[in-house]
Every structure is written in C-alpha cells, then in structure tokens.
PDB file of N, CA and C in Angstrom:
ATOM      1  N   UNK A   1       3.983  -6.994 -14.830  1.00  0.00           N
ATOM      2  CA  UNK A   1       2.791  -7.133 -15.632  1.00  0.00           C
ATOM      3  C   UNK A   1       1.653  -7.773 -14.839  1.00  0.00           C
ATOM      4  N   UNK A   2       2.037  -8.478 -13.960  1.00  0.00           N
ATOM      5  CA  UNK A   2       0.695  -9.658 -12.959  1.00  0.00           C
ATOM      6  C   UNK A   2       0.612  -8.577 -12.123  1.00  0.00           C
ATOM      7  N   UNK A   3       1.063  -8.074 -11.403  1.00  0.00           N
ATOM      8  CA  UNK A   3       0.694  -6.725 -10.744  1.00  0.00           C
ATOM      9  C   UNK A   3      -0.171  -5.586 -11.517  1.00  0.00           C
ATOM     10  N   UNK A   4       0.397  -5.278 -12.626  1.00  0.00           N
ATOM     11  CA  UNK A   4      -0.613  -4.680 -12.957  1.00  0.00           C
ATOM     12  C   UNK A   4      -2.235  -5.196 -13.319  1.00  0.00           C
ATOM     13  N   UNK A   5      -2.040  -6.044 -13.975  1.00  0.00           N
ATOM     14  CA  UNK A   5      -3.276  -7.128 -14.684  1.00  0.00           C
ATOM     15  C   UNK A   5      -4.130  -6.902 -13.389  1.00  0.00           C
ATOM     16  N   UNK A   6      -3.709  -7.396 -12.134  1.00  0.00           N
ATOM     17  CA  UNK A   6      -4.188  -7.648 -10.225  1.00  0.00           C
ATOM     18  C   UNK A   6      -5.251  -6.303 -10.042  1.00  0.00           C
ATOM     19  N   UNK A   7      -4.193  -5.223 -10.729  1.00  0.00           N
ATOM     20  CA  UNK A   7      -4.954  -3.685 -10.339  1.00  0.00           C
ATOM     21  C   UNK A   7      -6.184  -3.696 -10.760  1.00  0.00           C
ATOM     22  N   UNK A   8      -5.842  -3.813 -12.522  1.00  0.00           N
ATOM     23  CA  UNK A   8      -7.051  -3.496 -13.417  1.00  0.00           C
ATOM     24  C   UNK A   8      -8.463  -4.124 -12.897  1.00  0.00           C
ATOM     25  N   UNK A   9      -8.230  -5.643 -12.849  1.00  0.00           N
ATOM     26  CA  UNK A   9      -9.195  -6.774 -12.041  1.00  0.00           C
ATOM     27  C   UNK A   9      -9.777  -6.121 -11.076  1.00  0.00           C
ATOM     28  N   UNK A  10      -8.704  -5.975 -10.220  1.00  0.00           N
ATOM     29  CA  UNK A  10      -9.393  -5.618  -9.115  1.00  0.00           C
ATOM     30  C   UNK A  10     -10.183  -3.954  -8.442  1.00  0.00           C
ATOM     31  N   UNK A  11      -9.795  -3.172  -9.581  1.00  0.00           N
ATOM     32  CA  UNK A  11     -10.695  -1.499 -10.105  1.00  0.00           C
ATOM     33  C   UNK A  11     -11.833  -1.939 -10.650  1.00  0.00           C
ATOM     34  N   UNK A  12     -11.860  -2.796 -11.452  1.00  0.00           N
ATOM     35  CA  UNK A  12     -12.949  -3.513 -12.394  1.00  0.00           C
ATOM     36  C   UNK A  12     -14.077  -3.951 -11.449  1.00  0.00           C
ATOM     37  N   UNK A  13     -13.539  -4.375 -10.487  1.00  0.00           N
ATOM     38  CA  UNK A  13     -14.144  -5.169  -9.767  1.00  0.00           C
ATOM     39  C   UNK A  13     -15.067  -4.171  -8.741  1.00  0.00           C
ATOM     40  N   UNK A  14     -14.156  -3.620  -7.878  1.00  0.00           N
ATOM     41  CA  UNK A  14     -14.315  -2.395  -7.053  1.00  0.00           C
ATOM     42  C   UNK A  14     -15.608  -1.284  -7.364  1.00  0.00           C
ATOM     43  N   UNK A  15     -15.382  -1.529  -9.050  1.00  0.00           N
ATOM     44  CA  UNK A  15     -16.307  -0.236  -9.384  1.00  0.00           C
ATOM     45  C   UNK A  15     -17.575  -0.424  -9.486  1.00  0.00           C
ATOM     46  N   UNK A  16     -18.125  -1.917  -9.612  1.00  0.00           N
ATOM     47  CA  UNK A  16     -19.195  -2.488 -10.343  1.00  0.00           C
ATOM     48  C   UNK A  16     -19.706  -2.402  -8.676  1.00  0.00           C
ATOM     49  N   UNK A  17     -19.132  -3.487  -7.149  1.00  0.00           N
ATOM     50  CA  UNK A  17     -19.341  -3.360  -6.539  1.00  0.00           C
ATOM     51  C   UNK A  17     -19.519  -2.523  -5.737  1.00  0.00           C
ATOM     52  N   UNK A  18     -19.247  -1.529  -5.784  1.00  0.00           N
ATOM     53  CA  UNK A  18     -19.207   0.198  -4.955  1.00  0.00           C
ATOM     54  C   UNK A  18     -18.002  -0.253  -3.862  1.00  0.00           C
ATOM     55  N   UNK A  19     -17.244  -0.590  -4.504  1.00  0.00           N
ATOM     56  CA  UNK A  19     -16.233  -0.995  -2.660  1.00  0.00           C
ATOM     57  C   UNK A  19     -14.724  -0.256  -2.929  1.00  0.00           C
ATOM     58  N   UNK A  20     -14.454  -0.477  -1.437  1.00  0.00           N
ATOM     59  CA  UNK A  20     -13.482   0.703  -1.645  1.00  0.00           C
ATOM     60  C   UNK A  20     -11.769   0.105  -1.748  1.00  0.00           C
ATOM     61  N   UNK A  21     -10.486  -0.007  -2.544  1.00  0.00           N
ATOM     62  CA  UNK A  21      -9.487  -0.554  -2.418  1.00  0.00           C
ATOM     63  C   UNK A  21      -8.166   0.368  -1.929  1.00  0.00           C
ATOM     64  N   UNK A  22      -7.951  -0.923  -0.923  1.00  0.00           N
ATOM     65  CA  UNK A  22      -6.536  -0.054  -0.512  1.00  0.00           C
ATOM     66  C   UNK A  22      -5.294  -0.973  -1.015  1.00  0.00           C
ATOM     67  N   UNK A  23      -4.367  -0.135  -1.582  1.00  0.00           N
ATOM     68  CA  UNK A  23      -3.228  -0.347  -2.438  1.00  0.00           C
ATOM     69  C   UNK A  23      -2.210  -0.620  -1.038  1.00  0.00           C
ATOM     70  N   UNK A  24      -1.518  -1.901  -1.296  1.00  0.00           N
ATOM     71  CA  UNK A  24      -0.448  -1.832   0.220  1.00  0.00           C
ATOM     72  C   UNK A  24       0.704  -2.425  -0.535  1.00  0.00           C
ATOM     73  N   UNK A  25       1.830  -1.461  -0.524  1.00  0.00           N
ATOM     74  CA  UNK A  25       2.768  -1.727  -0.729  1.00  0.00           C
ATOM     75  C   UNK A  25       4.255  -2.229  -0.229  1.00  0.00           C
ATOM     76  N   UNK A  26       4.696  -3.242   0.282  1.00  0.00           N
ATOM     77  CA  UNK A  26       5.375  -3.467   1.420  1.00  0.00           C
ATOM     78  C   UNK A  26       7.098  -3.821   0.791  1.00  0.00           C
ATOM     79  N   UNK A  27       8.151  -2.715   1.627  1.00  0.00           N
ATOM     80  CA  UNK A  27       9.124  -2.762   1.037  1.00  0.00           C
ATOM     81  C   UNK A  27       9.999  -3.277   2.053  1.00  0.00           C
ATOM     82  N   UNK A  28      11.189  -3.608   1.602  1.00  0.00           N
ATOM     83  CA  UNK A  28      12.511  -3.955   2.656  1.00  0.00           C
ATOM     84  C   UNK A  28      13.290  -3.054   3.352  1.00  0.00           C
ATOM     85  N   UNK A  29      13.276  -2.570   4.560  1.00  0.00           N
ATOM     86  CA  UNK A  29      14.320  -1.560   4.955  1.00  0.00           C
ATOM     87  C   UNK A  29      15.649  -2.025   4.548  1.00  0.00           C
ATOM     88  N   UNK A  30      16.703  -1.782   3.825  1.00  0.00           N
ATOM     89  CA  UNK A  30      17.938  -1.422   3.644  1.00  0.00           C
ATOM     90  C   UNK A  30      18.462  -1.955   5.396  1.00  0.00           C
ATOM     91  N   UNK A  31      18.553  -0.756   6.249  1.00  0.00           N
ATOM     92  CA  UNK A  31      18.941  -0.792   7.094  1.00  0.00           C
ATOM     93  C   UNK A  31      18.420  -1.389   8.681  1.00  0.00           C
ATOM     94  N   UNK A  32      18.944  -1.498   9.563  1.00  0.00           N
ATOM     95  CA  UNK A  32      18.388  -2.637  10.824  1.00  0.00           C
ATOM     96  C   UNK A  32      17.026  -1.022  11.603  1.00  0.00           C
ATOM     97  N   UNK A  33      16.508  -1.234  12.405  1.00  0.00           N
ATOM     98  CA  UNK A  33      15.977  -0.529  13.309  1.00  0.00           C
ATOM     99  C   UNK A  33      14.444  -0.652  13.136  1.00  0.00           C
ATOM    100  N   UNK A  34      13.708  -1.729  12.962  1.00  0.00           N
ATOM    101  CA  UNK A  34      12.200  -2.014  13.363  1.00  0.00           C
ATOM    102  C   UNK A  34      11.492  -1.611  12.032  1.00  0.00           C
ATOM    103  N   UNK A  35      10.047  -1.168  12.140  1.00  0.00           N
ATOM    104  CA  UNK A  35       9.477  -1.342  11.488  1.00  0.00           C
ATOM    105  C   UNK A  35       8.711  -0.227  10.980  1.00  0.00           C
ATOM    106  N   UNK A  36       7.743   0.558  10.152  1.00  0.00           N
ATOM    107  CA  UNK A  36       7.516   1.707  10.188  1.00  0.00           C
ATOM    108  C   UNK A  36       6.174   1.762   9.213  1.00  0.00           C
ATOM    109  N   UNK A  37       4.967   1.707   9.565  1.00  0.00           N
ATOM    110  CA  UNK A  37       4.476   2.321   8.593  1.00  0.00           C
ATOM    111  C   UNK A  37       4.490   3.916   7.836  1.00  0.00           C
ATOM    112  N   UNK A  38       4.928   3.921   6.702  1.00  0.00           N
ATOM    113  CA  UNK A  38       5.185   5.176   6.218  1.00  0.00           C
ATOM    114  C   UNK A  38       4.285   5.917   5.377  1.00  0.00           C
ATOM    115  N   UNK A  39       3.189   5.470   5.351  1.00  0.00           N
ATOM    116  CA  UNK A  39       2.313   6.560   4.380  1.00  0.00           C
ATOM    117  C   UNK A  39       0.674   5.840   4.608  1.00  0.00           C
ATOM    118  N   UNK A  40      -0.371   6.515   5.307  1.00  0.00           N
ATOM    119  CA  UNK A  40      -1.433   5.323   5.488  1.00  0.00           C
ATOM    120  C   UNK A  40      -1.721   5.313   6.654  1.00  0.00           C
ATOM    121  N   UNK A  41      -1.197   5.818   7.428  1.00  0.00           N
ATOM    122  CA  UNK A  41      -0.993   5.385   8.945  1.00  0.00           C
ATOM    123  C   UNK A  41      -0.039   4.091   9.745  1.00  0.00           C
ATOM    124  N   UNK A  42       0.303   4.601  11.489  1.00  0.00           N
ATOM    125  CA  UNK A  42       0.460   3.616  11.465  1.00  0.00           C
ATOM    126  C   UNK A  42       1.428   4.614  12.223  1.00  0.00           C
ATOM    127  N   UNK A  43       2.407   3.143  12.791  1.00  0.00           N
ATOM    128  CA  UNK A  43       3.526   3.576  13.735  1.00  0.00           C
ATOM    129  C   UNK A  43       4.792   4.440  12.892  1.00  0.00           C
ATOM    130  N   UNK A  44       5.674   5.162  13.987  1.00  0.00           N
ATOM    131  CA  UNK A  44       7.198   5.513  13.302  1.00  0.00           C
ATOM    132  C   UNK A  44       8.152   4.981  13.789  1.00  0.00           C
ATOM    133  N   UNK A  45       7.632   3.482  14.542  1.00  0.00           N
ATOM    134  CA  UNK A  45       9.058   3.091  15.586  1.00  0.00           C
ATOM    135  C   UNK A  45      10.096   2.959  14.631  1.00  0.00           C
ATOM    136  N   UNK A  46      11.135   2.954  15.140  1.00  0.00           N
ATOM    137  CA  UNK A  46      12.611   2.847  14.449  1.00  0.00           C
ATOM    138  C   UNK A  46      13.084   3.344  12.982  1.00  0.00           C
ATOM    139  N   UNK A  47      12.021   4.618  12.913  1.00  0.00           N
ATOM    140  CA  UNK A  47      12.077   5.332  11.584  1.00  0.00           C
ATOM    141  C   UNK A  47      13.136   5.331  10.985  1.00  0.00           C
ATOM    142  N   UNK A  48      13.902   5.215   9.678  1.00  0.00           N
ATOM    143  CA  UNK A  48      14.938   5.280   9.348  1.00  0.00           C
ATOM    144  C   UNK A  48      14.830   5.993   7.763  1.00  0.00           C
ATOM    145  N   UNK A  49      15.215   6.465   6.934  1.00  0.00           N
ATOM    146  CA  UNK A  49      14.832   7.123   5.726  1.00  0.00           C
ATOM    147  C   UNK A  49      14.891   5.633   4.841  1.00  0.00           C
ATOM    148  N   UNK A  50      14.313   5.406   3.858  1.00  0.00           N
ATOM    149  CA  UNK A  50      14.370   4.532   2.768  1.00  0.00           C
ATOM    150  C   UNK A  50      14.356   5.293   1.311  1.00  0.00           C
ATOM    151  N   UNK A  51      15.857   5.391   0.459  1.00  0.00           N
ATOM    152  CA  UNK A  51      15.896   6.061  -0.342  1.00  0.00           C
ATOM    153  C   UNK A  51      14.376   5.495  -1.445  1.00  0.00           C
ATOM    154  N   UNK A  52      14.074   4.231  -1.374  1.00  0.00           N
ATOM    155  CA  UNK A  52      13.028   4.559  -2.409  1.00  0.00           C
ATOM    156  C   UNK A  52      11.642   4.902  -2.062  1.00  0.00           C
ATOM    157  N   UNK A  53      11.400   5.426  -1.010  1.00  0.00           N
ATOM    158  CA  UNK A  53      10.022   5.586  -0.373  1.00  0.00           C
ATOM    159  C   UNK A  53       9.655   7.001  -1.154  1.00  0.00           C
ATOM    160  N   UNK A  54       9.856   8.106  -1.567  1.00  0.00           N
ATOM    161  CA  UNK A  54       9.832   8.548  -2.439  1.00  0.00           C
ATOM    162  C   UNK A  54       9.172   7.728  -3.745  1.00  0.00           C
ATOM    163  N   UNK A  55       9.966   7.613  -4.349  1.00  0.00           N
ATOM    164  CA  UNK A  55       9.197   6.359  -5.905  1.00  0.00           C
ATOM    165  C   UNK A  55       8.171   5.632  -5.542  1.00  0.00           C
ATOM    166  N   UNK A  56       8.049   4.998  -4.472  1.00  0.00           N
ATOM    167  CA  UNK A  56       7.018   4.169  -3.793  1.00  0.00           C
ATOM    168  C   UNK A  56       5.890   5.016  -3.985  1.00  0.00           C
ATOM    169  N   UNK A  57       5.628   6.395  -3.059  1.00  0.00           N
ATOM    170  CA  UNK A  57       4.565   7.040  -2.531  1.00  0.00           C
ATOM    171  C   UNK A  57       4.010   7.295  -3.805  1.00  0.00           C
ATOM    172  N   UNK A  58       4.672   7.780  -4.789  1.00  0.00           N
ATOM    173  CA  UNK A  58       4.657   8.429  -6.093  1.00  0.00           C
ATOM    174  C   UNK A  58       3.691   7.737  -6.813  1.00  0.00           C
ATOM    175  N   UNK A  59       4.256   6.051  -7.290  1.00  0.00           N
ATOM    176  CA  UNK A  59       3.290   4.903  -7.530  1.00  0.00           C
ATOM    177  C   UNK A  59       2.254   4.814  -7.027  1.00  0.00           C
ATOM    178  N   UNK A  60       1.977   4.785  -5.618  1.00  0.00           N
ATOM    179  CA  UNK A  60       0.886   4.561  -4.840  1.00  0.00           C
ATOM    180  C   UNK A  60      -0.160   5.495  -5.399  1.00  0.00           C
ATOM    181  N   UNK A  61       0.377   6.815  -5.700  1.00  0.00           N
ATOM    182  CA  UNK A  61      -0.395   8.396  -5.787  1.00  0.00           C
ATOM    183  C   UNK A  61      -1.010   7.981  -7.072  1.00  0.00           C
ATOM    184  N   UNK A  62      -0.413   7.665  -8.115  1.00  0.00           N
ATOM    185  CA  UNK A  62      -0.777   7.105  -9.503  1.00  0.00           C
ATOM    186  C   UNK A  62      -1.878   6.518  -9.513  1.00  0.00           C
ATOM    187  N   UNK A  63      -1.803   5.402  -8.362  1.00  0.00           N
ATOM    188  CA  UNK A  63      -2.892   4.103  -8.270  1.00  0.00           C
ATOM    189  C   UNK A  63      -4.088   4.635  -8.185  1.00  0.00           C
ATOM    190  N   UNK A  64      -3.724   5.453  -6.632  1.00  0.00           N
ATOM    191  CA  UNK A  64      -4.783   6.330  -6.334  1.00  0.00           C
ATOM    192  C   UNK A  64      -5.507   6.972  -7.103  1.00  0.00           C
ATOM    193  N   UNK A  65      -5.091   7.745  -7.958  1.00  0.00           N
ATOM    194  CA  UNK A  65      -5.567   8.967  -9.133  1.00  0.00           C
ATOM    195  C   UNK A  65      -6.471   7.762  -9.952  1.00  0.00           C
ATOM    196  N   UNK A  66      -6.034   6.616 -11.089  1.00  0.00           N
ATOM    197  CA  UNK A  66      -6.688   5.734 -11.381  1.00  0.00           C
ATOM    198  C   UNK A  66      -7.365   5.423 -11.229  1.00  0.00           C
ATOM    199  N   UNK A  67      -7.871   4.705  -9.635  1.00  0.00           N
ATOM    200  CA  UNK A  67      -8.909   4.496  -9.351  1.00  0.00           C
ATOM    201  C   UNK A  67     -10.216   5.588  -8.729  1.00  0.00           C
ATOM    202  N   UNK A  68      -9.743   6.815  -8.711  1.00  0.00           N
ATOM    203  CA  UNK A  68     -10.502   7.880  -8.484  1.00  0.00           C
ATOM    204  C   UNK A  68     -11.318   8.085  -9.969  1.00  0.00           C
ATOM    205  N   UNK A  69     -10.091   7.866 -10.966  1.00  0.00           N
ATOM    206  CA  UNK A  69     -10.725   8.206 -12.408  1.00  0.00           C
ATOM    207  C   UNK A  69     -11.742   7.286 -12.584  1.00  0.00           C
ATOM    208  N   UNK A  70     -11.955   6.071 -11.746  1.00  0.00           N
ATOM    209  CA  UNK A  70     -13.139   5.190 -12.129  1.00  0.00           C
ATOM    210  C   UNK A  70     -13.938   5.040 -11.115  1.00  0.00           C
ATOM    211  N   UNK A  71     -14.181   6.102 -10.389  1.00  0.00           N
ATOM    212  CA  UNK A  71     -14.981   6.424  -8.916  1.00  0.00           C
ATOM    213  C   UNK A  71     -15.014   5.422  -7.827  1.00  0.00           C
ATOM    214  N   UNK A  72     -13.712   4.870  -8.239  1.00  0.00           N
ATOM    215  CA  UNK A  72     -13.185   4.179  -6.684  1.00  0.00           C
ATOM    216  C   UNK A  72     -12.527   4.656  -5.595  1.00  0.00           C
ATOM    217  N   UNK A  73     -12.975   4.443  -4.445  1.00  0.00           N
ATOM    218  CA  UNK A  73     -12.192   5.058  -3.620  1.00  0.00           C
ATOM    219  C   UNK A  73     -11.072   4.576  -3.373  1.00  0.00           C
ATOM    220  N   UNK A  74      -9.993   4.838  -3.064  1.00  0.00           N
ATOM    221  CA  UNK A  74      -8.507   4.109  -2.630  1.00  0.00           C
ATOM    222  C   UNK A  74      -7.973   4.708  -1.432  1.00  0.00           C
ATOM    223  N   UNK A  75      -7.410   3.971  -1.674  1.00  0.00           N
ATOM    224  CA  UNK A  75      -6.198   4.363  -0.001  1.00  0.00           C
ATOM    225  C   UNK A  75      -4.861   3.811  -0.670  1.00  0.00           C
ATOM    226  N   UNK A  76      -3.618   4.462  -0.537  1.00  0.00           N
ATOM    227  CA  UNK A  76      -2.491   4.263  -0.452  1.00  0.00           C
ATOM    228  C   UNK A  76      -2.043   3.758   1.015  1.00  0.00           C
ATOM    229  N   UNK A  77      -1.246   2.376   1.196  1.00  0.00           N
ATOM    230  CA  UNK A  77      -0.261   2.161   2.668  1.00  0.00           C
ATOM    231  C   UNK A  77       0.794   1.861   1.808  1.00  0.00           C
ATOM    232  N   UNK A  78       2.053   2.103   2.539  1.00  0.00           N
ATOM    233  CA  UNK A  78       3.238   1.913   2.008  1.00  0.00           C
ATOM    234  C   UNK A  78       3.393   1.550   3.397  1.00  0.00           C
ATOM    235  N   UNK A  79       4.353   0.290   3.618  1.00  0.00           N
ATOM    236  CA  UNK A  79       4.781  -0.080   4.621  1.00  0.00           C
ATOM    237  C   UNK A  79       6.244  -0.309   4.441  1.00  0.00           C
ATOM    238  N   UNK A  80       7.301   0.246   5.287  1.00  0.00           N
ATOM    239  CA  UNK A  80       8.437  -0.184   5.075  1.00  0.00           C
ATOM    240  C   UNK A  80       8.710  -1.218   6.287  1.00  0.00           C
ATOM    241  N   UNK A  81       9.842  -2.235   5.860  1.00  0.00           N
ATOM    242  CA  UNK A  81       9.591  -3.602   6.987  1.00  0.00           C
ATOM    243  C   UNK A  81      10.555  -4.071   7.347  1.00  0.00           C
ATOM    244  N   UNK A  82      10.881  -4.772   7.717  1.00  0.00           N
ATOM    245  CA  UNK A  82      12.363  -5.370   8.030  1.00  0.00           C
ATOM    246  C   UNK A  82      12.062  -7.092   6.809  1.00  0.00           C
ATOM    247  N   UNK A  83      11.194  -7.283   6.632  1.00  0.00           N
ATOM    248  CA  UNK A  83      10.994  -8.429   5.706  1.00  0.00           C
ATOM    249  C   UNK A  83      10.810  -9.387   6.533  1.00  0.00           C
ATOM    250  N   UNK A  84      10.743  -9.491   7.541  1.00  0.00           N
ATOM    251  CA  UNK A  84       9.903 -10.897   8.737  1.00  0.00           C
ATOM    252  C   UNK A  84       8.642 -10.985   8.882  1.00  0.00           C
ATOM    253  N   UNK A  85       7.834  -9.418   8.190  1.00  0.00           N
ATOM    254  CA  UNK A  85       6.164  -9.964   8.853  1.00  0.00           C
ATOM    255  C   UNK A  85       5.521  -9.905   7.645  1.00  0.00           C
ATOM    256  N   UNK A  86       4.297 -10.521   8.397  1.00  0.00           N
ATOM    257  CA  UNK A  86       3.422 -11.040   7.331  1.00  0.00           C
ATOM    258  C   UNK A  86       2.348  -9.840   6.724  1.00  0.00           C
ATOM    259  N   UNK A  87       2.302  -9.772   5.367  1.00  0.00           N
ATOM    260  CA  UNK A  87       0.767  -9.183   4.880  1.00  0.00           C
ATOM    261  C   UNK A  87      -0.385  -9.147   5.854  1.00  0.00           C
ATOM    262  N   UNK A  88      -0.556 -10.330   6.694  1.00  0.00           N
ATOM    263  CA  UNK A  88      -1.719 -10.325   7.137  1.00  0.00           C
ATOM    264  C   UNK A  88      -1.927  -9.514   8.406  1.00  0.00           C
ATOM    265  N   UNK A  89      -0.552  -9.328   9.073  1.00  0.00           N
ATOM    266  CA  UNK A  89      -0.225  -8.280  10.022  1.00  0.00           C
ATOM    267  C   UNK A  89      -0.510  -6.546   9.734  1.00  0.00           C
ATOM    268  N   UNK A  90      -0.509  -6.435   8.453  1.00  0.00           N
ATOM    269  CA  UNK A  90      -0.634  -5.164   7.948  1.00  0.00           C
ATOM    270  C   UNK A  90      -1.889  -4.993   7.520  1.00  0.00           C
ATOM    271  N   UNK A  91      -3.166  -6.205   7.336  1.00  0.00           N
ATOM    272  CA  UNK A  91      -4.074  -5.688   6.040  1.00  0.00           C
ATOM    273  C   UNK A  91      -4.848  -6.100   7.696  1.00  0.00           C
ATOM    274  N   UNK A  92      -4.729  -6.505   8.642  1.00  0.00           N
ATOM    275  CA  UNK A  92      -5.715  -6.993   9.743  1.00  0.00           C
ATOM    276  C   UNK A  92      -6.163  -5.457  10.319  1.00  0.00           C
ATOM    277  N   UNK A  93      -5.525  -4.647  10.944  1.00  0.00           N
ATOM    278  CA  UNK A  93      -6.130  -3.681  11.549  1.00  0.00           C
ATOM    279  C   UNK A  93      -7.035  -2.734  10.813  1.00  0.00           C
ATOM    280  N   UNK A  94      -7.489  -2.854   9.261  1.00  0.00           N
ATOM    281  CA  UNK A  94      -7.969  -2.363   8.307  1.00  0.00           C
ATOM    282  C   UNK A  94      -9.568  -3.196   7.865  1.00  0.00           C
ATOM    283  N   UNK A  95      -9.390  -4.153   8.870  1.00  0.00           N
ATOM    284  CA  UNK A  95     -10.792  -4.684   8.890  1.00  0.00           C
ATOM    285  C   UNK A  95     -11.555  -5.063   7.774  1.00  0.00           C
ATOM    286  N   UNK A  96     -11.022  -5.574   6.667  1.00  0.00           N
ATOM    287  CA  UNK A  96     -10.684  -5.609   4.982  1.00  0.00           C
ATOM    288  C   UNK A  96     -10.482  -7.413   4.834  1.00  0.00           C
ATOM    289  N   UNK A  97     -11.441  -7.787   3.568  1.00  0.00           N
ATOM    290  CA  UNK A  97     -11.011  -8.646   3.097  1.00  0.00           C
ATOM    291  C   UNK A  97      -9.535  -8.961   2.330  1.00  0.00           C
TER     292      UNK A  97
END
C-alpha cells in the first residue's frame, strides 16, 4: 500500500512539474553469479534467468502505461542483484534526483 500511495504522489507530482519518472525496481537473484541489469539498460554480466522477472517487467509495464495515462513520461529499470548494492549505485548513472 506505501508503495503504491509513493507512485500516486509521486505521478501527481511529475505531472504538475513536467518531469519525467523512472520506476526502479530492484530484486534478489535466487542464484550466485553477479549482477544484471535486466530491463532499462545496463550490463548482462553473470546473467542468470530469475523466475520472477517476468511478473516484475509486467508491473513495471503497468506503471508505465499509468503514468503515460497522465502525460508522464516513465521509464521502467528492473534490476536484478545479488542484494549487496546500493540504490544509489543504480539511480547514479541516470543523472536523476
């Protein structure tokens, strides 16, 4: 529910300001082998499948559509991770508050 509430706020927000939001979703690899951004750009080192990256992208696509319906622009990242790095590692090369 605080996730969602976060969205609305922050579409609300987005739309009044003309600015553009990117949705980043950051999951746990299951299995060992590095790190991967999977949808968004970004590296494929140590690609490994993540059965829910599927459901993930899906959500993301939703977000997306949403905030299109309120002439925001979006971006979907889905990051899959090993769970050691930080948000700020992912939202830095995006040059983004």
């Amino acid at each position: 529910d605080c996730a969602n509430a976060a969205t609305t706020v922050a579409l609300n927000i987005a739309s009044k300001a003309q600015a553009e939001v990117y949705f980043l979703h950051m999951h746990k690899m299951a299995s060992e082998g590095g790190h991967a951004h999977m949808h968004g750009g970004g590296s494929s080192t140590g690609l490994q499948h993540c059965p829910d990256e599927g459901h993930a992208k899906s959500e993301l696509a939703k977000l997306v559509q949403q905030a299109e319906k309120m002439g925001v622009n979006a971006k979907p990242v889905l990051v899959i991770n090993t769970g050691n790095e930080r948000m700020m590692d992912y939202v830095e090369p995006y040059k983004i508050d």
